[in-house]
PDB file of N, CA and C in Angstrom:
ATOM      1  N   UNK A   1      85.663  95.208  82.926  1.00  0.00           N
ATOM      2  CA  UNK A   1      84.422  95.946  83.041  1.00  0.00           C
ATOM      3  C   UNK A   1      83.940  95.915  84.490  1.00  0.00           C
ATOM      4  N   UNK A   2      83.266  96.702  84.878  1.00  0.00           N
ATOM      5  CA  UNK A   2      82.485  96.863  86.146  1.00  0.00           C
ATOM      6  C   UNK A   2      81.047  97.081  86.247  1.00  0.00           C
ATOM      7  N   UNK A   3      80.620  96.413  86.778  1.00  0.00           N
ATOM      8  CA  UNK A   3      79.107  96.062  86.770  1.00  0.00           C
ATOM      9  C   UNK A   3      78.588  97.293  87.321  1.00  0.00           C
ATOM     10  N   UNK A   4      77.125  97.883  87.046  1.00  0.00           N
ATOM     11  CA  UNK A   4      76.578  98.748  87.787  1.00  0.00           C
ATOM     12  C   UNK A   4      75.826  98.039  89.258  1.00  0.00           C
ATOM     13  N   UNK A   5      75.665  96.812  89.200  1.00  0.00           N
ATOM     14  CA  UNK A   5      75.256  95.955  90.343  1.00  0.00           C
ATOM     15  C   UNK A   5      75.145  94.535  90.258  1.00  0.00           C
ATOM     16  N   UNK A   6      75.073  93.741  91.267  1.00  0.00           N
ATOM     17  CA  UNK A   6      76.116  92.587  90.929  1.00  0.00           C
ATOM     18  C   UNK A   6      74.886  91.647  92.565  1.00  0.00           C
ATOM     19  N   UNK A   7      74.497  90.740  92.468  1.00  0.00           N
ATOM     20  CA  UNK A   7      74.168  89.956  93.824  1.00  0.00           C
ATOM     21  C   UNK A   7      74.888  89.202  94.023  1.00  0.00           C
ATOM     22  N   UNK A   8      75.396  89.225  95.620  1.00  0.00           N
ATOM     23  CA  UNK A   8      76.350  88.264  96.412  1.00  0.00           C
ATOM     24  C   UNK A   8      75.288  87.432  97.793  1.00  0.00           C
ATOM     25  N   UNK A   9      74.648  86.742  97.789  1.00  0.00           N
ATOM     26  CA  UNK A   9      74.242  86.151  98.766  1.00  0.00           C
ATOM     27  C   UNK A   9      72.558  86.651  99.193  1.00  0.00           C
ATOM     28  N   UNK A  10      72.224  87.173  99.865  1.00  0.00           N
ATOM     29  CA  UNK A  10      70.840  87.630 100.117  1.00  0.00           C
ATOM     30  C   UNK A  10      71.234  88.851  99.305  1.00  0.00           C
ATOM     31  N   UNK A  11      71.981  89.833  98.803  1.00  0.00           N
ATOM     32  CA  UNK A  11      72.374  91.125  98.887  1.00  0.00           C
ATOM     33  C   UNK A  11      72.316  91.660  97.152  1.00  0.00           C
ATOM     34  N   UNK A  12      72.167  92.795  96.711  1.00  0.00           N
ATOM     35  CA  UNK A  12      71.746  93.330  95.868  1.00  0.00           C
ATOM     36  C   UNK A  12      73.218  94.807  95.634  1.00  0.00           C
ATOM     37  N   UNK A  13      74.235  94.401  95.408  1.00  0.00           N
ATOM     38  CA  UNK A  13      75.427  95.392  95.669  1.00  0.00           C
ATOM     39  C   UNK A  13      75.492  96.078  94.031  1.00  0.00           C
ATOM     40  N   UNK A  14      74.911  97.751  94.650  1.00  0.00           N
ATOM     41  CA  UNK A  14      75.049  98.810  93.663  1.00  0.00           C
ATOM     42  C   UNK A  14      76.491  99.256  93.518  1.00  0.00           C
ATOM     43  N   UNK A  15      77.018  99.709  92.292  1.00  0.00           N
ATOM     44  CA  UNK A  15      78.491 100.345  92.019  1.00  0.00           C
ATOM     45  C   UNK A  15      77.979 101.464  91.930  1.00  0.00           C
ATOM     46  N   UNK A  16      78.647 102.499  92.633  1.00  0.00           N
ATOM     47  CA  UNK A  16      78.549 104.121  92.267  1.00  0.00           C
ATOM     48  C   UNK A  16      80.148 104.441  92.015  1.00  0.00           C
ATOM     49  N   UNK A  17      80.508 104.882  91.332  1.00  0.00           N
ATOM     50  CA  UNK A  17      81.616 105.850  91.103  1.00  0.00           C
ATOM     51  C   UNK A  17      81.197 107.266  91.491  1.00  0.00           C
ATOM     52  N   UNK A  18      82.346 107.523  92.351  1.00  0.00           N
ATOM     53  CA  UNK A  18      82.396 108.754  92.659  1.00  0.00           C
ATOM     54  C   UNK A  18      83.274 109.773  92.242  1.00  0.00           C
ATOM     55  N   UNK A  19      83.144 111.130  92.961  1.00  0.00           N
ATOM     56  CA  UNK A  19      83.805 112.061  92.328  1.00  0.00           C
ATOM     57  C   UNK A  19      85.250 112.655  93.207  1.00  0.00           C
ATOM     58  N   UNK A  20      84.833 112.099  94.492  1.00  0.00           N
ATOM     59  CA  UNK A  20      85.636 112.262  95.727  1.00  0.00           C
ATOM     60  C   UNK A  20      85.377 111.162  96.521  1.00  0.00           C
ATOM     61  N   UNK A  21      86.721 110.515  97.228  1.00  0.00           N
ATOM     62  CA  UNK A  21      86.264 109.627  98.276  1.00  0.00           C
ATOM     63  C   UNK A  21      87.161 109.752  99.066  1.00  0.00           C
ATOM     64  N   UNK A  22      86.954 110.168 100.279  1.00  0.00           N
ATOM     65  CA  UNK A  22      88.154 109.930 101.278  1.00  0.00           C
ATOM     66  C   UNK A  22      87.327 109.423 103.086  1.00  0.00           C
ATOM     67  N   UNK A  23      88.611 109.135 103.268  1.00  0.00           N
ATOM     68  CA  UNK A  23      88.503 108.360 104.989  1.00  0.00           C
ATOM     69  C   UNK A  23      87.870 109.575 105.864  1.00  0.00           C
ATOM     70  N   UNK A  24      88.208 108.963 106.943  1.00  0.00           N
ATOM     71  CA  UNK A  24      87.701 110.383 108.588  1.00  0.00           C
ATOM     72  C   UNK A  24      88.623 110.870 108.532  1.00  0.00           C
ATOM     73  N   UNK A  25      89.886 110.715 108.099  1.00  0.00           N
ATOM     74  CA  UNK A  25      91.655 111.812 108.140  1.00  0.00           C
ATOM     75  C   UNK A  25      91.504 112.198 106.926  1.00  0.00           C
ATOM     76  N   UNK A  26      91.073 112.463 105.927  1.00  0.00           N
ATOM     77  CA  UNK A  26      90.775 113.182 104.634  1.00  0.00           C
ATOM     78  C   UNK A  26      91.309 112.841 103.703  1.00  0.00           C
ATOM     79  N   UNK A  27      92.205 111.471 103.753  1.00  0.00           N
ATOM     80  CA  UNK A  27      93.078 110.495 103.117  1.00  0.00           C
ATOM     81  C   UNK A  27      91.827 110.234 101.932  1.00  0.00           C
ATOM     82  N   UNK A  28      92.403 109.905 100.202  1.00  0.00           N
ATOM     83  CA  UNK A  28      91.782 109.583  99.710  1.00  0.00           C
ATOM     84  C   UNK A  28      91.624 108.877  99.288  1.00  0.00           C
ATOM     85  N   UNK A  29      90.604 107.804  98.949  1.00  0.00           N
ATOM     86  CA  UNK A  29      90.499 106.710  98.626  1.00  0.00           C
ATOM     87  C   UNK A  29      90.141 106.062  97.298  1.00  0.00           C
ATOM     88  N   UNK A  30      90.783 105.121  96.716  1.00  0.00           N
ATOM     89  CA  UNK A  30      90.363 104.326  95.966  1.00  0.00           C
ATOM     90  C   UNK A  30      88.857 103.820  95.671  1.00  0.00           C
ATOM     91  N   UNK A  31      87.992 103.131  96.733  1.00  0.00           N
ATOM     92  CA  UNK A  31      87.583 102.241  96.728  1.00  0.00           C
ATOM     93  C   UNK A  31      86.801 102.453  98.267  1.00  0.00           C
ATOM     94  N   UNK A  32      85.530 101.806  98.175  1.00  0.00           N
ATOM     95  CA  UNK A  32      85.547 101.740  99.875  1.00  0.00           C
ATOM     96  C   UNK A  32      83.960 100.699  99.831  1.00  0.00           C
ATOM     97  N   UNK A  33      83.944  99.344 100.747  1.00  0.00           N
ATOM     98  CA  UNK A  33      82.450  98.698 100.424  1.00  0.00           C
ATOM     99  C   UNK A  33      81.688  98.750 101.733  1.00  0.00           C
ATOM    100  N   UNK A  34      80.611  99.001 101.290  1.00  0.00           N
ATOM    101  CA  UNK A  34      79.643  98.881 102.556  1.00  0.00           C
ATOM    102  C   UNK A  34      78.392  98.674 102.788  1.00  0.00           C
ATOM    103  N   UNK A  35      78.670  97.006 103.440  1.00  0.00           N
ATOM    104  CA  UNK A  35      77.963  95.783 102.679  1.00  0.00           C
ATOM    105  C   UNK A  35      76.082  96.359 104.090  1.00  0.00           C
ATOM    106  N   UNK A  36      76.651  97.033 104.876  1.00  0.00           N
ATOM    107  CA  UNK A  36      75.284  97.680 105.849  1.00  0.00           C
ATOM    108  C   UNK A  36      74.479  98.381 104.666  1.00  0.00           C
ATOM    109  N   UNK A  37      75.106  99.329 103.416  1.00  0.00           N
ATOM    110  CA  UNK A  37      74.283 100.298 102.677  1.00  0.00           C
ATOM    111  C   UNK A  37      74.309  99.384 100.798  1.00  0.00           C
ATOM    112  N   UNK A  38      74.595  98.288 100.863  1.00  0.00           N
ATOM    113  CA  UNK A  38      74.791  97.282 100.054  1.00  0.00           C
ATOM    114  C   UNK A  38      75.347  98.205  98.600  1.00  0.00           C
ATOM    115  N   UNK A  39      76.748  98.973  99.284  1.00  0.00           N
ATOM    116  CA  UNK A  39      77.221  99.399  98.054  1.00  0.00           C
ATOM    117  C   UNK A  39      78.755  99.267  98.410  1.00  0.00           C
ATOM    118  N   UNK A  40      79.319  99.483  96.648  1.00  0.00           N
ATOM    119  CA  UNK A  40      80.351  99.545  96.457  1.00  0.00           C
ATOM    120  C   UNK A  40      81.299 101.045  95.956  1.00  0.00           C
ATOM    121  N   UNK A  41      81.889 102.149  96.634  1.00  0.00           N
ATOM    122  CA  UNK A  41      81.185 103.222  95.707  1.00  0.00           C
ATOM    123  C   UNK A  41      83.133 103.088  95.666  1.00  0.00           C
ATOM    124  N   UNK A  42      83.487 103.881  94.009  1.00  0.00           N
ATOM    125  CA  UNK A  42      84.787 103.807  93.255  1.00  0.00           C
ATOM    126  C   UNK A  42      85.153 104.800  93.602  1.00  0.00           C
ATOM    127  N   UNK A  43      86.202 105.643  93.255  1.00  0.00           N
ATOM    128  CA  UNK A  43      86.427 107.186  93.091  1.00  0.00           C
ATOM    129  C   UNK A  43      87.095 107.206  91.371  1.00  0.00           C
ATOM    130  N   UNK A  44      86.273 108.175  90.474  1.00  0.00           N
ATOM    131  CA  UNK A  44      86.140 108.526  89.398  1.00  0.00           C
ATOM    132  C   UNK A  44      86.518 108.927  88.479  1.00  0.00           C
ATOM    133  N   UNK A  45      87.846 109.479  88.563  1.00  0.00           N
ATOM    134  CA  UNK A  45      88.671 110.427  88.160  1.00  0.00           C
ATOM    135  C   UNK A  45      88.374 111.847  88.434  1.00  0.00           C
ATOM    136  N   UNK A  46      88.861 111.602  90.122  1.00  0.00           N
ATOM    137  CA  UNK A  46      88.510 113.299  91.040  1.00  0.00           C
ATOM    138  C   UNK A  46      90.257 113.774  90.297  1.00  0.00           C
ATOM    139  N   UNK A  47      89.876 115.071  89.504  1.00  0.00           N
ATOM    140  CA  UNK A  47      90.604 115.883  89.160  1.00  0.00           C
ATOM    141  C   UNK A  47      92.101 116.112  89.731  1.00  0.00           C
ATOM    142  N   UNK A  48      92.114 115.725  91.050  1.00  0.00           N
ATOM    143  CA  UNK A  48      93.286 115.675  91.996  1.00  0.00           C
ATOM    144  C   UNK A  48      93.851 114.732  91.601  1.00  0.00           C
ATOM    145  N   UNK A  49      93.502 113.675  91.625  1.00  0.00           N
ATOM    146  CA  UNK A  49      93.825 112.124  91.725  1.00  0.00           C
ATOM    147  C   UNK A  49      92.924 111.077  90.758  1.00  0.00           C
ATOM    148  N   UNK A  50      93.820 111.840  89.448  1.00  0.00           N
ATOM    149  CA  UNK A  50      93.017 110.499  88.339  1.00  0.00           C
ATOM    150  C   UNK A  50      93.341 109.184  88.657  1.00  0.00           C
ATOM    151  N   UNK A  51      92.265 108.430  87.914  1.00  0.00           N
ATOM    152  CA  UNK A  51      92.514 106.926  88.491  1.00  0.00           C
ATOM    153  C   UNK A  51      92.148 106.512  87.001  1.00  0.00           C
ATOM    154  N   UNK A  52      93.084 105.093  86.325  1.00  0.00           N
ATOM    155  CA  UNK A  52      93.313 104.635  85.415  1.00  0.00           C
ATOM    156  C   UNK A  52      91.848 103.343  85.174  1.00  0.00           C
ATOM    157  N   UNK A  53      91.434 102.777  84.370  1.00  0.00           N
ATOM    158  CA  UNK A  53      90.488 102.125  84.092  1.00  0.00           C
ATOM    159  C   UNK A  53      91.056 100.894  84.908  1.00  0.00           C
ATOM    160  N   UNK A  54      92.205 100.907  84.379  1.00  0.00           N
ATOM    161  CA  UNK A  54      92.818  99.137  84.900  1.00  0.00           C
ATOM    162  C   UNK A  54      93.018  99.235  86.233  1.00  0.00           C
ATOM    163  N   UNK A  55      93.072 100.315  86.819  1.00  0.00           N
ATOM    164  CA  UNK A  55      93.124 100.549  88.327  1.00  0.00           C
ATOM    165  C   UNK A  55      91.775 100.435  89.052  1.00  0.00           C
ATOM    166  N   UNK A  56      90.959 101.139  88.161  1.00  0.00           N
ATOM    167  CA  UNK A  56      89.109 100.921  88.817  1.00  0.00           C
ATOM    168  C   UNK A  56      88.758  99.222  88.943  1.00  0.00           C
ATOM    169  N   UNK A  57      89.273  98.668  88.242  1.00  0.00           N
ATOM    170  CA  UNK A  57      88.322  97.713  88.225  1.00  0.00           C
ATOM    171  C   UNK A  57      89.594  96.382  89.213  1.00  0.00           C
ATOM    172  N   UNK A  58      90.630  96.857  89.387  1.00  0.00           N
ATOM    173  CA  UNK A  58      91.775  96.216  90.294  1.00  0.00           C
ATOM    174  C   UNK A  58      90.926  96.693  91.699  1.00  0.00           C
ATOM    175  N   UNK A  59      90.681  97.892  91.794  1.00  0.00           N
ATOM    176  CA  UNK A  59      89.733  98.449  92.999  1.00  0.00           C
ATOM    177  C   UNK A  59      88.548  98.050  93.253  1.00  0.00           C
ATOM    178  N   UNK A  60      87.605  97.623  91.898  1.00  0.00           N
ATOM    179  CA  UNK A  60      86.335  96.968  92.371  1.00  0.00           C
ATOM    180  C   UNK A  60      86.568  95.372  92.971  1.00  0.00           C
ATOM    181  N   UNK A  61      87.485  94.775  92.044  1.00  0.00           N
ATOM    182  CA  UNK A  61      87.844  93.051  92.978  1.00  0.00           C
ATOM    183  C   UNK A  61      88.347  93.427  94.061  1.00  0.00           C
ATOM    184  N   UNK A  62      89.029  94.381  94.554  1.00  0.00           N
ATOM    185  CA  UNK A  62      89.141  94.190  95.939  1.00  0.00           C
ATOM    186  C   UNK A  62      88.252  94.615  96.909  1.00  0.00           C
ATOM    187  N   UNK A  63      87.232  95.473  96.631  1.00  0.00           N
ATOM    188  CA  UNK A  63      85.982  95.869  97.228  1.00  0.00           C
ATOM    189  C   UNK A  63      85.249  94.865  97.136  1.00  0.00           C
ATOM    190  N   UNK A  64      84.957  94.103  96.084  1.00  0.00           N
ATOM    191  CA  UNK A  64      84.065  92.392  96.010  1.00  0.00           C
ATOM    192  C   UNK A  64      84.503  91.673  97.146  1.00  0.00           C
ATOM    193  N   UNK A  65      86.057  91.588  96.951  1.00  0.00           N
ATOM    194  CA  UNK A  65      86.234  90.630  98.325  1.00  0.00           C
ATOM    195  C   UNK A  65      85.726  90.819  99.869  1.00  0.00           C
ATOM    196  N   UNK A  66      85.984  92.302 100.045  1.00  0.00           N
ATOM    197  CA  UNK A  66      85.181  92.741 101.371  1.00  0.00           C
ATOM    198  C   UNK A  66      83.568  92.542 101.100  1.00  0.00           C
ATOM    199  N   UNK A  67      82.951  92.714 100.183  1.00  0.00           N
ATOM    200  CA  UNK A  67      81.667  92.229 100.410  1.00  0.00           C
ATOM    201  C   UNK A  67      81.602  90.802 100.665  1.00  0.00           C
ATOM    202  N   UNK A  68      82.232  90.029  99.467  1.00  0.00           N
ATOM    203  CA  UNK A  68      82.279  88.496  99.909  1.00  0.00           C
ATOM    204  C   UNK A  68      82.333  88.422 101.179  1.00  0.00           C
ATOM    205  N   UNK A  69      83.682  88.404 101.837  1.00  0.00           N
ATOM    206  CA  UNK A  69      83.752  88.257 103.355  1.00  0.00           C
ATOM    207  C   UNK A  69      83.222  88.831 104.835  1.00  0.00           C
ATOM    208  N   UNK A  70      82.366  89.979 104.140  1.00  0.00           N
ATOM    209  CA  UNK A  70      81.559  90.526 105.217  1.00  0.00           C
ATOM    210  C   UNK A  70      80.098  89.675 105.024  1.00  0.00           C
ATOM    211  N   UNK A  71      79.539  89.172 103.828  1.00  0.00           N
ATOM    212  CA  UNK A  71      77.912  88.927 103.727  1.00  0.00           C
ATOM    213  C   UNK A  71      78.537  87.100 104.183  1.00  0.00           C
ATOM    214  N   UNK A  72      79.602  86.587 104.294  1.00  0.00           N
ATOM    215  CA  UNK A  72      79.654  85.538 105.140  1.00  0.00           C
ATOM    216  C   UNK A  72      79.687  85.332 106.444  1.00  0.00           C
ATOM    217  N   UNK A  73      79.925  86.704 106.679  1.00  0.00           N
ATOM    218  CA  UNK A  73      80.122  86.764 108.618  1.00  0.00           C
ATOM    219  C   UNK A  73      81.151  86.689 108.945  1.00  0.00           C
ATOM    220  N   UNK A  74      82.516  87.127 108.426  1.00  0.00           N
ATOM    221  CA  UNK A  74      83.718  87.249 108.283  1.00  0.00           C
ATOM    222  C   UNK A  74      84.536  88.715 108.158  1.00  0.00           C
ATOM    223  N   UNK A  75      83.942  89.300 109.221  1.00  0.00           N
ATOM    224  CA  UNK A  75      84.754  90.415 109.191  1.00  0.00           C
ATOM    225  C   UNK A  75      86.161  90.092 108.964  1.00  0.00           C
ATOM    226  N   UNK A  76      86.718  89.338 110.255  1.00  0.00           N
ATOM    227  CA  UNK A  76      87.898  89.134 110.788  1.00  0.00           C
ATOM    228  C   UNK A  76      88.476  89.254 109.233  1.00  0.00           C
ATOM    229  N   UNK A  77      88.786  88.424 108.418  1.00  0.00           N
ATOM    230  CA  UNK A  77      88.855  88.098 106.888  1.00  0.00           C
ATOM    231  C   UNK A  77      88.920  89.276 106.017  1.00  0.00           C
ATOM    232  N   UNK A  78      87.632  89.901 106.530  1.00  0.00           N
ATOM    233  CA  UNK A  78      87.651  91.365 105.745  1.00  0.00           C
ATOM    234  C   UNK A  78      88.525  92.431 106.325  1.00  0.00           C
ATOM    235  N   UNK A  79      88.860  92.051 107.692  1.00  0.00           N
ATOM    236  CA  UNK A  79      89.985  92.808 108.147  1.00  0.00           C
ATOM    237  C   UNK A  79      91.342  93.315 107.281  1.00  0.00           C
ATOM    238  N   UNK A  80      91.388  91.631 106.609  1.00  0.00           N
ATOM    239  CA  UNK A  80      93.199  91.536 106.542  1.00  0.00           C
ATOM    240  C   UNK A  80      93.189  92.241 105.137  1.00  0.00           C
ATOM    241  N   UNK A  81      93.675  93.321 104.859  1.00  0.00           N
ATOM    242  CA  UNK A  81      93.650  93.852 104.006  1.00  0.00           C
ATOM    243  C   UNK A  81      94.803  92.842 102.879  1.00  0.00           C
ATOM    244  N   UNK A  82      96.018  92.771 103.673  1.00  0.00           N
ATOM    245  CA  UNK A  82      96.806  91.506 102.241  1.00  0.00           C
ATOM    246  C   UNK A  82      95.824  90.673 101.996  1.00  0.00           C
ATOM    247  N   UNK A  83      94.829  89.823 102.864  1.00  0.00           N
ATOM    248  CA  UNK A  83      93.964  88.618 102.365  1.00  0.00           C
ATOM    249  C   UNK A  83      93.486  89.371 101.508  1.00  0.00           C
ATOM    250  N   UNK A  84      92.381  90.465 101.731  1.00  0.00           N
ATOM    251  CA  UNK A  84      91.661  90.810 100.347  1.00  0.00           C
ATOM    252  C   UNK A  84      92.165  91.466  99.218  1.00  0.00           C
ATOM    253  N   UNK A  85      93.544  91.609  99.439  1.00  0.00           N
ATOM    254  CA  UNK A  85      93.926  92.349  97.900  1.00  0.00           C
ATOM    255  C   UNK A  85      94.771  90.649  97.112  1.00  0.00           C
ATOM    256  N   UNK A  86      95.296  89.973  97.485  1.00  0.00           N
ATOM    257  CA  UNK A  86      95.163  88.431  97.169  1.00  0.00           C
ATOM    258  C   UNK A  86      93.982  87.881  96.292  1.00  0.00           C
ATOM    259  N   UNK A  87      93.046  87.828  97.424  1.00  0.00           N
ATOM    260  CA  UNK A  87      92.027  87.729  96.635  1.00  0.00           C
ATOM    261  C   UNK A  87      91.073  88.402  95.443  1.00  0.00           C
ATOM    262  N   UNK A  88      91.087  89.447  95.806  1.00  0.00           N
ATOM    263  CA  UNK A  88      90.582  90.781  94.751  1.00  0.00           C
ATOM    264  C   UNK A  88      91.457  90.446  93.233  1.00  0.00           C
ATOM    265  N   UNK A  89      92.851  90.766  93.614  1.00  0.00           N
ATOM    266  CA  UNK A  89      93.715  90.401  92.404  1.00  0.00           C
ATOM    267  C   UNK A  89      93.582  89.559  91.526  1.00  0.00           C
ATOM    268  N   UNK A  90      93.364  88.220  92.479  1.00  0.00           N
ATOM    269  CA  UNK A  90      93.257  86.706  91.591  1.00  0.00           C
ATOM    270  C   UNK A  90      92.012  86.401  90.920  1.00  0.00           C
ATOM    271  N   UNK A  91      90.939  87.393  91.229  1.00  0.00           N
ATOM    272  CA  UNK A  91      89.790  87.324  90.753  1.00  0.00           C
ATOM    273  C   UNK A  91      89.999  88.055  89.631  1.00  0.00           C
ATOM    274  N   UNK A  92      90.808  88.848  89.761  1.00  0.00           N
ATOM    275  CA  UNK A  92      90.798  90.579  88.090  1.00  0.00           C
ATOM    276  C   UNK A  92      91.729  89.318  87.710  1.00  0.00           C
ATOM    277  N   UNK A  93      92.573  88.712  87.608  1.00  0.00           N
ATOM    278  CA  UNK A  93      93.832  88.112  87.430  1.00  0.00           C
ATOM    279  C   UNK A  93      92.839  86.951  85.848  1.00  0.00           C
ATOM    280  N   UNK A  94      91.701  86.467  86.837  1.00  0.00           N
ATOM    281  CA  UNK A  94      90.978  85.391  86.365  1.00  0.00           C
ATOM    282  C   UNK A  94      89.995  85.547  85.298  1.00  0.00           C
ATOM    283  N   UNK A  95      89.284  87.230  85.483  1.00  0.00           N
ATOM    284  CA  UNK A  95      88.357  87.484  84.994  1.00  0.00           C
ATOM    285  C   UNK A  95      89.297  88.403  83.834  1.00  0.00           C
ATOM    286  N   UNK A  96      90.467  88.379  83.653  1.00  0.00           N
ATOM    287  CA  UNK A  96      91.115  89.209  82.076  1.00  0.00           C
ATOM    288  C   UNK A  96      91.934  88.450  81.704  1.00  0.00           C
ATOM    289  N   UNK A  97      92.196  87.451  82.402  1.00  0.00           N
ATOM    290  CA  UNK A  97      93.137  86.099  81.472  1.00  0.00           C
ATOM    291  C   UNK A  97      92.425  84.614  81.379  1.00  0.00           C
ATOM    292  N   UNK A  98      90.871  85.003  81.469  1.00  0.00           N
ATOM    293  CA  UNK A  98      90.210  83.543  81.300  1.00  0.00           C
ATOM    294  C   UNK A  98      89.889  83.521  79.613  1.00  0.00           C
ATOM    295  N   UNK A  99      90.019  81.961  78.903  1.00  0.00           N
ATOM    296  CA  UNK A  99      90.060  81.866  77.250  1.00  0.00           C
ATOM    297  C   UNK A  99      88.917  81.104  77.564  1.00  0.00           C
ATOM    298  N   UNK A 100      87.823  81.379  76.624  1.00  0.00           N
ATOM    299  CA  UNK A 100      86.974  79.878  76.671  1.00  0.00           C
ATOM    300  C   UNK A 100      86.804  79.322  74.535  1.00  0.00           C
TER     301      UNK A 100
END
């Protein structure tokens, strides 16, 4: 599942799914966080480029991690894109194979 908003630290991070998302080269995107406008926004199933449920929410842990590591002062971290899909993963990994 994916939260409609979620607090990480001082911060108040809204989920928007979108309908289109792409870069400055018109590349399209998954996923994109931006912890300056304290959001996380998805891409939706844009007609071009459906995206699977189990894929959205593989896309929101890895957008969490860039918030994590940006609201610590860790760009550098938020840089490494292998670090945050590692981390992103092991979090979806944790949060659909935890038994209590």
């Amino acid at each position: 599942m994916i939260p409609k908003s979620f607090k990480i630290f001082a911060h108040t991070i809204k989920v928007k799914k979108v309908k289109k998302l792409k870069n400055e080269d018109g590349e399209v995107l998954l996923g994109e966080a931006d912890l300056d406008n304290n959001t996380i926004k998805l891409l939706d199933n844009d007609k071009d480029f459906p995206v699977e449920d189990s894929q959205k929410e593989r896309v929101f842990y890895h957008e969490f991690a860039h918030i994590m590591f940006d609201s610590i002062g860790r760009g550098d971290l938020s840089d490494n894109e292998t670090l945050v899909d590692l981390v992103g993963n092991s979090i979806y990994q944790l949060i659909k194979t935890a038994k209590y």
